[in-house]
Protein backbone atom coordinates (compact mmCIF):
# COMPACT_ATOMS: atom_id res chain seq x y z
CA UNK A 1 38.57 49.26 9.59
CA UNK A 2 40.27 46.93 11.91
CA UNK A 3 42.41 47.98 14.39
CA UNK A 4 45.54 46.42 15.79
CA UNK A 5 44.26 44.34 18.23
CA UNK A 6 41.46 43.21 16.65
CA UNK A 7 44.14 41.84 14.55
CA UNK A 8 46.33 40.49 17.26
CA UNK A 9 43.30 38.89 18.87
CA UNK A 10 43.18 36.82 14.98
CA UNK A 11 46.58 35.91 15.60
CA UNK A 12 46.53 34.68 18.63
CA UNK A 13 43.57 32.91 17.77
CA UNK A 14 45.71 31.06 14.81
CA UNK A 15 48.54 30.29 16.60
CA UNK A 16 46.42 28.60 19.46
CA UNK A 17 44.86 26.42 16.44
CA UNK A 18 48.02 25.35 15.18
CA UNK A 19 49.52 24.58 18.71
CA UNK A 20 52.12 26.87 18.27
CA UNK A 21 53.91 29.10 20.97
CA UNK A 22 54.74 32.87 20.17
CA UNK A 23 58.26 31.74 20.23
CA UNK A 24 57.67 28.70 17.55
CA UNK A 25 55.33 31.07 15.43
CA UNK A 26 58.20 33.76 15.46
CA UNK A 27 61.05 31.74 14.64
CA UNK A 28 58.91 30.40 11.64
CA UNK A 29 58.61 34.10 10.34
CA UNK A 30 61.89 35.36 11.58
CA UNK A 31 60.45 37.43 14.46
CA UNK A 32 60.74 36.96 18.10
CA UNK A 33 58.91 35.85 21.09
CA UNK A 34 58.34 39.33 22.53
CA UNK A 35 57.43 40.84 18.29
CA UNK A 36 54.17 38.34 18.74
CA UNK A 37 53.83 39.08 21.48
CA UNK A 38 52.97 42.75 20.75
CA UNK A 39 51.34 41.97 17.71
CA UNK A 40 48.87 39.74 19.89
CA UNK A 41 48.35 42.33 22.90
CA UNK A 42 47.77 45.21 19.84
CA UNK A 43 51.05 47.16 20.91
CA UNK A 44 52.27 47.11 17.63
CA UNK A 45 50.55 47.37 14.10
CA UNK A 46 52.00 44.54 11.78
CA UNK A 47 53.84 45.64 8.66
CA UNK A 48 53.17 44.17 5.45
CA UNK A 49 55.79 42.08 5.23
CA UNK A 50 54.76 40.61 8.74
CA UNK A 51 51.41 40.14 7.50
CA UNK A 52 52.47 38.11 5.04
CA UNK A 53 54.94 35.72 7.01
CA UNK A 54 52.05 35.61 9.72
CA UNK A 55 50.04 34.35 6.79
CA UNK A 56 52.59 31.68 5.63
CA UNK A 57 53.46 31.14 9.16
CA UNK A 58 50.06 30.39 10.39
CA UNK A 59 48.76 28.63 7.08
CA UNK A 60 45.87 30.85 6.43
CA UNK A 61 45.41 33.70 3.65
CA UNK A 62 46.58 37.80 4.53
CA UNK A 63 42.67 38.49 4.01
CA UNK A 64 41.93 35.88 7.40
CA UNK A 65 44.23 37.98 9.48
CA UNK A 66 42.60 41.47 8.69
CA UNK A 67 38.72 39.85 8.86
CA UNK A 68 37.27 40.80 12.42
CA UNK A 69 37.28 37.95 14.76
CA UNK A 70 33.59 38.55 15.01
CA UNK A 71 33.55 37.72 11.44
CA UNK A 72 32.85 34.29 12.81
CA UNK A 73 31.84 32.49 9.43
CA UNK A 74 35.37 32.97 7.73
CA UNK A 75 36.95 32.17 11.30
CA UNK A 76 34.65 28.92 11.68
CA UNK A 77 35.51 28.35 7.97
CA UNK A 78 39.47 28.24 8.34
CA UNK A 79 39.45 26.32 11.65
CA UNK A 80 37.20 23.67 10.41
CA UNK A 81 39.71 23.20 6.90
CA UNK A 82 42.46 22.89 9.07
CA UNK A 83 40.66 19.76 11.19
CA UNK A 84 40.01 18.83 8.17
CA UNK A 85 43.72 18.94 7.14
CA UNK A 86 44.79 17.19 10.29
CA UNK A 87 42.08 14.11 9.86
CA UNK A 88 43.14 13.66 5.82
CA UNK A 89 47.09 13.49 6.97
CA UNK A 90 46.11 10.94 9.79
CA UNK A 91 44.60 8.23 7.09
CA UNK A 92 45.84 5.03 5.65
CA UNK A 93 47.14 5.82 1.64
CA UNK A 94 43.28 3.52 1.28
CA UNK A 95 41.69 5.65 3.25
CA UNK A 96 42.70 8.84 2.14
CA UNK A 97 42.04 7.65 -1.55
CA UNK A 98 38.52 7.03 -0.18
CA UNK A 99 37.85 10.45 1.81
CA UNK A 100 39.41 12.35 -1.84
CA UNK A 101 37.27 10.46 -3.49
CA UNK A 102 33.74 11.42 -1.58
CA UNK A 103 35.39 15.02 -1.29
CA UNK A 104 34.86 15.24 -5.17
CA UNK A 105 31.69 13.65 -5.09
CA UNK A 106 30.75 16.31 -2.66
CA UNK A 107 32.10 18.81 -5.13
CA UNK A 108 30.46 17.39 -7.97
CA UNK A 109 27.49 18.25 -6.25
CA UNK A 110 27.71 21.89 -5.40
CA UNK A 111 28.83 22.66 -9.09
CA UNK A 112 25.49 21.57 -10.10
């Protein structure tokens, strides 16, 4: 089972990714600067409802914030979608037809 600050340590994590402060990340999910805050240091055990605005908040499924950050594959996995994200919003409307366009090909390929 993973224990609250196992699951603050995810958070924190997240928020660092997407360059957000605790005060940014809690007025996205209604919370405030000091609620991260504990969430991140493990005082305090998220609800469910938190869990889910942290979710929304930070862009990555509820399941990502309760996986171990040891669990380094799904960790690895989210931060590299989000580059990902980031490079595919900084492209020319030609480019970006381009990159979709070899991202199916590339799909094509594992379906096989």
């Amino acid at each position: 089972m993973i224990s609250a600050k196992e699951i603050g340590s995810v958070v924190k994590e997240l928020r660092r990714v997407n360059r957000m402060t605790q005060a940014q990340l809690g007025d996205a999910i209604g919370r405030s600067a000091d609620a991260i805050s504990q969430i991140e240091r493990g005082v305090n055990v998220p609800t469910l409802e938190t869990l889910m605005a942290l979710s929304s908040g930070l862009s990555v499924p509820v399941d990502v914030l309760l996986t171990s950050k040891d669990n380094s594959v799904v960790h690895e996995r989210w931060k590299g979608l989000r580059r990902a994200n980031a490079i595919l919003h900084s492209l020319s409307d030609k480019d970006l037809g381009l990159a979709i366009r070899l991202l199916e090909v590339l799909g094509e390929r594992t379906e096989r």
